[in-house]
C-alpha atoms as a PDB file:
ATOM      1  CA  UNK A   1       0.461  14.432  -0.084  1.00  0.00           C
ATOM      2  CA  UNK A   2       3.124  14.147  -2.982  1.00  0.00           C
ATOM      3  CA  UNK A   3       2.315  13.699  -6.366  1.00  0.00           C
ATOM      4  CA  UNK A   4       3.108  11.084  -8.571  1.00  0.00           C
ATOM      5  CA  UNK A   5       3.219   9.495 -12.106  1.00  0.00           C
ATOM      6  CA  UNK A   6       1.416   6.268 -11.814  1.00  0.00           C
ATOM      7  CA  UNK A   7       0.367   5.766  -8.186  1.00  0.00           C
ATOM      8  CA  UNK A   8      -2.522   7.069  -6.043  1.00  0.00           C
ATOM      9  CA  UNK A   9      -2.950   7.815  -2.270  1.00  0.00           C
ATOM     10  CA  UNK A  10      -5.836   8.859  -0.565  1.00  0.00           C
ATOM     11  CA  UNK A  11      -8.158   8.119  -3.265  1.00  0.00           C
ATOM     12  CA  UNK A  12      -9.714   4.611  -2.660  1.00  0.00           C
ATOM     13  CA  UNK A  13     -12.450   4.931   0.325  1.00  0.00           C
ATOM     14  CA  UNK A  14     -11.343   1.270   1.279  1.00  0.00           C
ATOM     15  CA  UNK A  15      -7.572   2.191   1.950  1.00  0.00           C
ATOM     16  CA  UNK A  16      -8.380   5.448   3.637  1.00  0.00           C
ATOM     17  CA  UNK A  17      -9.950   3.353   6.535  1.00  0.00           C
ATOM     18  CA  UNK A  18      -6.637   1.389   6.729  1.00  0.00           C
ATOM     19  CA  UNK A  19      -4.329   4.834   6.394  1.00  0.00           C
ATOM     20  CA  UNK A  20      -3.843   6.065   9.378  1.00  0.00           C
ATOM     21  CA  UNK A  21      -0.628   5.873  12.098  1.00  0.00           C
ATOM     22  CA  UNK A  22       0.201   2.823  11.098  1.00  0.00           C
ATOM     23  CA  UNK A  23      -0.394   1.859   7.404  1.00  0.00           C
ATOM     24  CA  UNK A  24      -0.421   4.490   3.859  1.00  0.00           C
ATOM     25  CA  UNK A  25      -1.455   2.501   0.469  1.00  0.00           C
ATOM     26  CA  UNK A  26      -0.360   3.512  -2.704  1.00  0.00           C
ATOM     27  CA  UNK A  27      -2.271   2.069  -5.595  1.00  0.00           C
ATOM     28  CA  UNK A  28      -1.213   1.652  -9.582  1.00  0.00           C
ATOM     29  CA  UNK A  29      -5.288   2.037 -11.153  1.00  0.00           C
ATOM     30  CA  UNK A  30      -5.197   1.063 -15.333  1.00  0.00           C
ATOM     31  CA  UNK A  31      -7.580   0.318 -17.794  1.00  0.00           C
ATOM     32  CA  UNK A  32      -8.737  -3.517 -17.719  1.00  0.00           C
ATOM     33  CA  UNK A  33      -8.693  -6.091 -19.753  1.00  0.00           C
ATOM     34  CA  UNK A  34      -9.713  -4.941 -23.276  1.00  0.00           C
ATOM     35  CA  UNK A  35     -10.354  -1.102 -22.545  1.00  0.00           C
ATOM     36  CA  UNK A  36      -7.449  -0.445 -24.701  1.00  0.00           C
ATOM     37  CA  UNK A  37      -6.500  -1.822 -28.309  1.00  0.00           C
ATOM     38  CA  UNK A  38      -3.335  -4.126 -28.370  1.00  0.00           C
ATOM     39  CA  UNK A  39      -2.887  -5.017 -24.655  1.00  0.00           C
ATOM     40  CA  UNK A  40      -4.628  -7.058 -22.143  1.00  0.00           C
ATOM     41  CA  UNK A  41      -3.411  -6.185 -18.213  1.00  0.00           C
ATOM     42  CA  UNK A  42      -6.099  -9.017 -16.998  1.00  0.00           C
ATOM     43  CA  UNK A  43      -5.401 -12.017 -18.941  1.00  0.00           C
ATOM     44  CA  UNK A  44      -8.062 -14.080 -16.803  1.00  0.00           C
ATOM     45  CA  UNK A  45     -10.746 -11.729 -17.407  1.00  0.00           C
ATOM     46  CA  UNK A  46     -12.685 -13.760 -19.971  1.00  0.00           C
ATOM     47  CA  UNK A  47     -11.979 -17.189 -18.608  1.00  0.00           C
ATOM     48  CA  UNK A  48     -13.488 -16.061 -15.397  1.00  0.00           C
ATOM     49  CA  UNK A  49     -16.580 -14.387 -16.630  1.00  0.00           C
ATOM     50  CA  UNK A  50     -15.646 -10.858 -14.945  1.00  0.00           C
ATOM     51  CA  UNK A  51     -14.981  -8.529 -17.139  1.00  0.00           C
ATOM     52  CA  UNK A  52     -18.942  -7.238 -17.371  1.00  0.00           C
ATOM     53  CA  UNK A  53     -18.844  -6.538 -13.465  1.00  0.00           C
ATOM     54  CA  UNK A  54     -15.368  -5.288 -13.541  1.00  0.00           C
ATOM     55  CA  UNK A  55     -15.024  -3.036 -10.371  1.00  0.00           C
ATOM     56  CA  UNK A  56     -13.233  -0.534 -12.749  1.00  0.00           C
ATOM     57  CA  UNK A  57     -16.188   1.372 -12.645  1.00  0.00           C
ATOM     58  CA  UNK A  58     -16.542   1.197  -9.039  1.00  0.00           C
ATOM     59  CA  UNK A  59     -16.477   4.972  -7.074  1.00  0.00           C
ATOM     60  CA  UNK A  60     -13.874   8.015  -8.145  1.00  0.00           C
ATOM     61  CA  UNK A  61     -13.857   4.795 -11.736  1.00  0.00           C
ATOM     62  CA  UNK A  62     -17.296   6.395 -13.115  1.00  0.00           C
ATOM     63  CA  UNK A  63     -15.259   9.706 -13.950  1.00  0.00           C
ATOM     64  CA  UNK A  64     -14.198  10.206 -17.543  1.00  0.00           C
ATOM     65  CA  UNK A  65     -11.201  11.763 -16.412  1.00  0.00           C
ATOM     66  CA  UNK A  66     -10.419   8.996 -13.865  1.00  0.00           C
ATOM     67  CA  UNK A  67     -10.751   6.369 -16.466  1.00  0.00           C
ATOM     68  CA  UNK A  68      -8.445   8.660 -18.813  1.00  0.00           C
ATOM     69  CA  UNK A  69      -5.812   8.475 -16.945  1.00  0.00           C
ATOM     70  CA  UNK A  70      -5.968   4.516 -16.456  1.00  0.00           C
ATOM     71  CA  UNK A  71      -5.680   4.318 -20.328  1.00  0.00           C
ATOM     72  CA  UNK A  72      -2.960   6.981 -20.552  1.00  0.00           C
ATOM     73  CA  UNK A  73      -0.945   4.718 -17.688  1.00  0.00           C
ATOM     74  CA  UNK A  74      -1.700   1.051 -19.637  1.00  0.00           C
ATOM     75  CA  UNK A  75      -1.098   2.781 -23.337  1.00  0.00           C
ATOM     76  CA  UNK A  76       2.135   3.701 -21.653  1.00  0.00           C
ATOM     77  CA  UNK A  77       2.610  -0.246 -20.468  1.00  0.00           C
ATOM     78  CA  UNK A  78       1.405  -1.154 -23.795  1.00  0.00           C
ATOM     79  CA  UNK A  79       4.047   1.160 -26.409  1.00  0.00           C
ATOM     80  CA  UNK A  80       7.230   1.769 -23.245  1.00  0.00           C
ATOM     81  CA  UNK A  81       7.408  -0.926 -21.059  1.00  0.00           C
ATOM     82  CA  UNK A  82      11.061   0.547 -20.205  1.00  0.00           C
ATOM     83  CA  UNK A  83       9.930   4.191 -19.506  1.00  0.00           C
ATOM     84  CA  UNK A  84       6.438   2.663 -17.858  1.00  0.00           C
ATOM     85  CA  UNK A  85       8.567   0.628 -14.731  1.00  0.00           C
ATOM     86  CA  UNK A  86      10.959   3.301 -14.430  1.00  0.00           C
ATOM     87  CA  UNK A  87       8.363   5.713 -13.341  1.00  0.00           C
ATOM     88  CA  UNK A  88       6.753   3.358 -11.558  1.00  0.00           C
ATOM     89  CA  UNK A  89      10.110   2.888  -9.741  1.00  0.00           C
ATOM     90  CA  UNK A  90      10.247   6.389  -9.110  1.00  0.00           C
ATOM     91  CA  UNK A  91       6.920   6.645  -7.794  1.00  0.00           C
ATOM     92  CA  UNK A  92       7.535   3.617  -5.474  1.00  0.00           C
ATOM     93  CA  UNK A  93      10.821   5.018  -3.967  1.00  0.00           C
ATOM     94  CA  UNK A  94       9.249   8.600  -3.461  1.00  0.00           C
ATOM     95  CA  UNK A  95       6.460   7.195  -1.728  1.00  0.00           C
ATOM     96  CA  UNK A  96       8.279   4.802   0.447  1.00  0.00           C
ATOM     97  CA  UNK A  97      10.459   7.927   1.440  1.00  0.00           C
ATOM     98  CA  UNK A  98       7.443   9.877   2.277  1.00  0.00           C
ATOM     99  CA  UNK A  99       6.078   7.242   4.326  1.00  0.00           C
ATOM    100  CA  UNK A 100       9.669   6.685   6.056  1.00  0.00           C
ATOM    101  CA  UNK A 101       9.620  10.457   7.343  1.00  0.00           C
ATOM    102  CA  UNK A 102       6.496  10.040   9.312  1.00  0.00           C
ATOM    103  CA  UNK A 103       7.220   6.459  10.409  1.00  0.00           C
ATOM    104  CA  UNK A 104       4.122   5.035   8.586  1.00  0.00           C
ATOM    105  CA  UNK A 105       4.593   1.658   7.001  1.00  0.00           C
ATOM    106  CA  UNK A 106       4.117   1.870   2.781  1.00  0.00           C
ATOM    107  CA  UNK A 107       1.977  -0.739   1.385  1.00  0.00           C
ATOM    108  CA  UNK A 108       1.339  -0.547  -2.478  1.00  0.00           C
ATOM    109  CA  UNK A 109      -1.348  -2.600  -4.146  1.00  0.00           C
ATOM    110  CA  UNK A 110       0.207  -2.791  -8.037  1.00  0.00           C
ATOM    111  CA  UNK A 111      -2.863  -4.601  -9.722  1.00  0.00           C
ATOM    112  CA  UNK A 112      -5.896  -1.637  -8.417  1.00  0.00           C
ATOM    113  CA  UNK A 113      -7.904  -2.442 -11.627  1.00  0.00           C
ATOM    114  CA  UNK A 114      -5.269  -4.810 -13.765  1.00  0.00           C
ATOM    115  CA  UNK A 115      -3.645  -8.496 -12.921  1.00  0.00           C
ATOM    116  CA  UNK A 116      -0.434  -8.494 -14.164  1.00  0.00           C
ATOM    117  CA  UNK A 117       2.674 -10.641 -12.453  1.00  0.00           C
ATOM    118  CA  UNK A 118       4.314  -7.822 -11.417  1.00  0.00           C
ATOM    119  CA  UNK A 119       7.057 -10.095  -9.419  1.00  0.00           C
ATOM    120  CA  UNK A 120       8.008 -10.703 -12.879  1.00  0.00           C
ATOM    121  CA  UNK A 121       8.904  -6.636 -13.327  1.00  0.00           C
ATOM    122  CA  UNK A 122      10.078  -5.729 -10.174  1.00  0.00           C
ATOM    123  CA  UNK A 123      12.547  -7.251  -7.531  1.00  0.00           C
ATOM    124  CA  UNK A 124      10.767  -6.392  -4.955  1.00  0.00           C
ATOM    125  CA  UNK A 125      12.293  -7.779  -2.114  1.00  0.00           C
ATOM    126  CA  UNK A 126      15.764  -6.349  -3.101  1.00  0.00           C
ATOM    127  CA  UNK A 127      14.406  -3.093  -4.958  1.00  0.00           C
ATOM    128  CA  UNK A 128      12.344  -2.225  -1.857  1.00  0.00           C
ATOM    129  CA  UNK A 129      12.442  -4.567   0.981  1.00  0.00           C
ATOM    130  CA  UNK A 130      11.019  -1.975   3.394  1.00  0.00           C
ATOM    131  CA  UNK A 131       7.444  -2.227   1.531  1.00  0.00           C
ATOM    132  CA  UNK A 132       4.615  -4.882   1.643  1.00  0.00           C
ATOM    133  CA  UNK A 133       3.054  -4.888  -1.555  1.00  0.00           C
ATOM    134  CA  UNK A 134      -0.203  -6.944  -1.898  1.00  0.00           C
ATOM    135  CA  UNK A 135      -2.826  -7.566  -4.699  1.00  0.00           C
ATOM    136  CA  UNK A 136      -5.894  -9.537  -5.337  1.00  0.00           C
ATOM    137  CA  UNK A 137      -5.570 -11.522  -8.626  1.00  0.00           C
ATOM    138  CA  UNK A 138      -7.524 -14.365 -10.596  1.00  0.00           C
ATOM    139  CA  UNK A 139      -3.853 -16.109 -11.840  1.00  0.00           C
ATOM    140  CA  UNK A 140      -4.375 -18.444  -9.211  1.00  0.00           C
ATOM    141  CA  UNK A 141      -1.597 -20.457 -10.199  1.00  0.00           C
ATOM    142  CA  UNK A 142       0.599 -17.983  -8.837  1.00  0.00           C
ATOM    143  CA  UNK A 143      -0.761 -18.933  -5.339  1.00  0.00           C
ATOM    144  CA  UNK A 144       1.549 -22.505  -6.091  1.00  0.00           C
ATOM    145  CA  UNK A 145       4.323 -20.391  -6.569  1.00  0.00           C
ATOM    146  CA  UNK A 146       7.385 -18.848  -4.058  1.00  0.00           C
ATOM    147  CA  UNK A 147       6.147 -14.914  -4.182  1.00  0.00           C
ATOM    148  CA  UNK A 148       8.436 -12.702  -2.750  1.00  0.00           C
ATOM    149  CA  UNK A 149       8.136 -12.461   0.903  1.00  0.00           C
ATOM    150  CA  UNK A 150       7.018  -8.509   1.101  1.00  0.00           C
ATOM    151  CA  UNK A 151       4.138  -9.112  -1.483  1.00  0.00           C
ATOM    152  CA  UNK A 152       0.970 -10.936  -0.263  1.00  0.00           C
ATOM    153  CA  UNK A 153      -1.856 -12.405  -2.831  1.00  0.00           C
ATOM    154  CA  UNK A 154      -5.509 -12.637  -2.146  1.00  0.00           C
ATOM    155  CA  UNK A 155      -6.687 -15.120  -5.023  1.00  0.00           C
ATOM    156  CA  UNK A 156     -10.398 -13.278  -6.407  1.00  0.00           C
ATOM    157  CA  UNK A 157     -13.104 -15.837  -7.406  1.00  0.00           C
ATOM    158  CA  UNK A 158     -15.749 -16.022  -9.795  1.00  0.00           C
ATOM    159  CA  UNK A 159     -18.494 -18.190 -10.456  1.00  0.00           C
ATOM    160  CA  UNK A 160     -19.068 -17.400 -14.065  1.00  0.00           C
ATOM    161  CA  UNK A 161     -16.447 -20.155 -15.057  1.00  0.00           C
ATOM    162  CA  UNK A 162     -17.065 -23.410 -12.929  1.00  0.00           C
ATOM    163  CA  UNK A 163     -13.725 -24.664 -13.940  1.00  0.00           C
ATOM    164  CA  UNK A 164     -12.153 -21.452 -12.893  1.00  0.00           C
ATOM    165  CA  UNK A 165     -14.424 -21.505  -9.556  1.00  0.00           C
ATOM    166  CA  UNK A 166     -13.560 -24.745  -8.942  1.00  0.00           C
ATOM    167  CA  UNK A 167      -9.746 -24.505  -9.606  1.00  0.00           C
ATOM    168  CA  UNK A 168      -9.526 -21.233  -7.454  1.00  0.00           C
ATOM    169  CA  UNK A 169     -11.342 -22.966  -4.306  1.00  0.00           C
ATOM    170  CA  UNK A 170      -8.448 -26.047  -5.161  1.00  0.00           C
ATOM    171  CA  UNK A 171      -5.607 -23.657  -4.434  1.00  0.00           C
ATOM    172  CA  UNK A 172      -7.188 -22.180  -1.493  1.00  0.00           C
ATOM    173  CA  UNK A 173      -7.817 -26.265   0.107  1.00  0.00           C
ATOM    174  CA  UNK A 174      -4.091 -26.908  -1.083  1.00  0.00           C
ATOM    175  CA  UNK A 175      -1.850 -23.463  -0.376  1.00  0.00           C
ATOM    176  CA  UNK A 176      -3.696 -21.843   2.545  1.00  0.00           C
ATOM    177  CA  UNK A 177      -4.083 -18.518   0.236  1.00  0.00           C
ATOM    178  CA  UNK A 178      -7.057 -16.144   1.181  1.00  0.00           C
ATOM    179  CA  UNK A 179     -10.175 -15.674  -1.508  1.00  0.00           C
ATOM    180  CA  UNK A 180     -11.930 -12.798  -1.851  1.00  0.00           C
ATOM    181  CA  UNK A 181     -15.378 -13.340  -3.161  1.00  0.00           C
ATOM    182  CA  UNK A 182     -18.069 -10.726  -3.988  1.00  0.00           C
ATOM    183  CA  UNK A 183     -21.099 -10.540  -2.492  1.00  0.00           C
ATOM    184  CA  UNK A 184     -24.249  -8.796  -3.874  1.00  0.00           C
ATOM    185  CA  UNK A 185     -25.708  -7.672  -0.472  1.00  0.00           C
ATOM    186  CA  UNK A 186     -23.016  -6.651   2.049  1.00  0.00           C
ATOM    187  CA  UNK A 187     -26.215  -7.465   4.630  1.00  0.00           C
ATOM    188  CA  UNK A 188     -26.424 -10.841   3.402  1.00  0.00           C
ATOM    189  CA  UNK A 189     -22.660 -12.057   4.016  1.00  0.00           C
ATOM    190  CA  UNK A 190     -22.387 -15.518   5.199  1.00  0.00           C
ATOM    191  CA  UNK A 191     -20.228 -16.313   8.327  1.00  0.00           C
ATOM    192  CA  UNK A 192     -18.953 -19.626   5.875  1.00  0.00           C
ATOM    193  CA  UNK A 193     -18.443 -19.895   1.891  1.00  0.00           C
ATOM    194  CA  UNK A 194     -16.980 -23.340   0.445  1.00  0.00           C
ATOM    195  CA  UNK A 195     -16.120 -24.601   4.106  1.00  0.00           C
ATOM    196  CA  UNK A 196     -13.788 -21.807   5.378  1.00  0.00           C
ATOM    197  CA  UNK A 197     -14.657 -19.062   7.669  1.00  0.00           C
ATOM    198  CA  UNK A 198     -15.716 -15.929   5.835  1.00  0.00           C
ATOM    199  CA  UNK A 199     -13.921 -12.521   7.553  1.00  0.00           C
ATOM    200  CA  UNK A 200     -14.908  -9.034   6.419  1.00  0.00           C
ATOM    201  CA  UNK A 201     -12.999  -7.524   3.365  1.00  0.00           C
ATOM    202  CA  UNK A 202     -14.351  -4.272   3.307  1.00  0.00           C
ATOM    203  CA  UNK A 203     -13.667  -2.849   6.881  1.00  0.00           C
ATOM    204  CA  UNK A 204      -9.981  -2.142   5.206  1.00  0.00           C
ATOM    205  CA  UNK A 205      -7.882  -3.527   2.187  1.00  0.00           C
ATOM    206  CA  UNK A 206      -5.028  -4.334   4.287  1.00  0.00           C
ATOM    207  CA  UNK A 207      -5.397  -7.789   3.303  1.00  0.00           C
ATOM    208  CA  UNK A 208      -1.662  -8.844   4.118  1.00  0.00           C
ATOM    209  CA  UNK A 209      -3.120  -8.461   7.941  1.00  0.00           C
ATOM    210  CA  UNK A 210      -5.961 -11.177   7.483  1.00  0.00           C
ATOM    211  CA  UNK A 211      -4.949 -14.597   9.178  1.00  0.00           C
ATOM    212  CA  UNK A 212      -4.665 -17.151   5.968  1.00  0.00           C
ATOM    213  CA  UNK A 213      -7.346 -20.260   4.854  1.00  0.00           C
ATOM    214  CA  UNK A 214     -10.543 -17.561   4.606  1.00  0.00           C
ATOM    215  CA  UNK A 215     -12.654 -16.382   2.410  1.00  0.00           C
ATOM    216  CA  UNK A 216     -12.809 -12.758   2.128  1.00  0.00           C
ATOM    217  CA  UNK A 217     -15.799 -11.102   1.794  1.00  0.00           C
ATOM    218  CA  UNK A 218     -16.353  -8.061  -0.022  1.00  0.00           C
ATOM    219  CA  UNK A 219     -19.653  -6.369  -1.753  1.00  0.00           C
ATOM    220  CA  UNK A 220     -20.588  -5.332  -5.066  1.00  0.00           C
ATOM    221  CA  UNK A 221     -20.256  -1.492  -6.099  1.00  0.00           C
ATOM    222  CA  UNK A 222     -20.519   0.204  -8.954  1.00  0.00           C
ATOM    223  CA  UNK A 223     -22.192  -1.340 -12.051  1.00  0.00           C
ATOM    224  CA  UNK A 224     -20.940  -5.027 -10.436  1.00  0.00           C
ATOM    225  CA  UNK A 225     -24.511  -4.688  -8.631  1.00  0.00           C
ATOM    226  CA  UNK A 226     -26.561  -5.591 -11.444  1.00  0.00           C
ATOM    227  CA  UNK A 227     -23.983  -8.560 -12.293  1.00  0.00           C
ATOM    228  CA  UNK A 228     -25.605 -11.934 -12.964  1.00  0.00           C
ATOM    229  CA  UNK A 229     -22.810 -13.682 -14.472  1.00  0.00           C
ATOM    230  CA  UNK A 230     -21.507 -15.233 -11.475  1.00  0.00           C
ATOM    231  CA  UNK A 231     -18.775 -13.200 -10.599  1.00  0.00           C
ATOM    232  CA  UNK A 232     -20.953 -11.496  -7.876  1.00  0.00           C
ATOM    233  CA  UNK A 233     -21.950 -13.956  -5.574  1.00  0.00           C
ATOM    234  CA  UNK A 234     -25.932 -14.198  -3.835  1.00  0.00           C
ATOM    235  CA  UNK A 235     -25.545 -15.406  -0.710  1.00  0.00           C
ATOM    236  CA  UNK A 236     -27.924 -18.714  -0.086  1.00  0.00           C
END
């Protein structure tokens, strides 16, 4: 596998069930919300409760040198913006040709542990129309708006907020757009949350496969078990 500057491969136990023949994910992992002085890459984090059962700490996340190289990648957002998306250019090209050789579709998920608009970055469709780039993200205003057509958005709820809860489930009723909700016991899942049809999230994280209008279910990991905010879900 090549190496890169920003991205990963092969290191999320989720993706490596989707990478096989068909599908390779590449994923951009940086430190969240307030980890790092002076920048913010999840601007939704405190309205929607989640920053205490942030799934930044989830798997390869507990490692100190893991998590050092998510704040070496956002201090690098935070002081070079210009030097940050050229390398992450770079990275996306190389991997798209690697993928290309051995006739695997590239996917690359661009918000692993952040939410950041990257449509507003990166012209996706024109910069690199042969890849389907996805994310899950709590801006769920952007779920109103015309997203390029290679990039797919899973909205990510939260029941810390009720406002935010309540405005996330509106955009789902009104756009069609996919939730992904955590739930504490992955034995526990409900076949129905809110009134739509609840499909498994964890199976894969090829979640610009899953048929729209559903709730996504995925479980808690990492320190997100002993949650109690909201943002991790018990089922009733």
């Amino acid at each position: 596998m090549s190496n890169y500057n920003l991205l990963s491969v092969g290191n999320n136990a989720k993706t490596v069930k989707g990478d096989g023949s068909e599908y390779l994910t590449a994923i951009l992992y940086m430190a969240p919300a307030d980890n790092l002085e002076g920048v913010n890459v999840c601007a939704m984090a405190e309205a929607a409760g989640c920053k205490a059962a942030c799934l930044y700490t989830a798997g390869r996340g507990k490692m100190n040198s893991v998590q050092a190289g998510r704040l070496r990648k956002t201090m690098l957002w935070r002081d070079n913006r210009v030097a940050f998306l050229q390398q992450l250019r770079e990275d996306i090209a190389k991997f798209t040709r690697y993928c290309e050789k051995r006739g695997i579709q590239p996917c690359v998920r661009l918000n692993g542990t952040s939410d950041i608009m990257w449509e507003k970055y990166l012209d996706m469709e024109t910069e690199f129309p042969t890849v389907q780039f996805y994310d899950y993200s709590k801006l769920y205003l952007r779920a109103y708006k015309d997203l390029p057509s290679n990039y797919h958005l899973t909205l990510s709820y939260s029941e810390a907020n009720p406002d935010f809860a309540e405005a996330v489930l509106n955009a789902h009723k009104l756009t069609g757009v996919n939730v992904a909700v955590v739930f504490r016991d992955k034995d526990t899942i409900p076949t129905s949350f809110a009134g739509s049809t609840v499909l498994d999230g964890d199976k894969d994280d090829l979640r610009f496969l899953d048929a729209p209008r559903h709730i996504v279910a995925l479980y808690a990991k990492g320190d997100a078990r002993k949650d109690d905010t909201g943002f991790v879900v018990d089922a009733a």
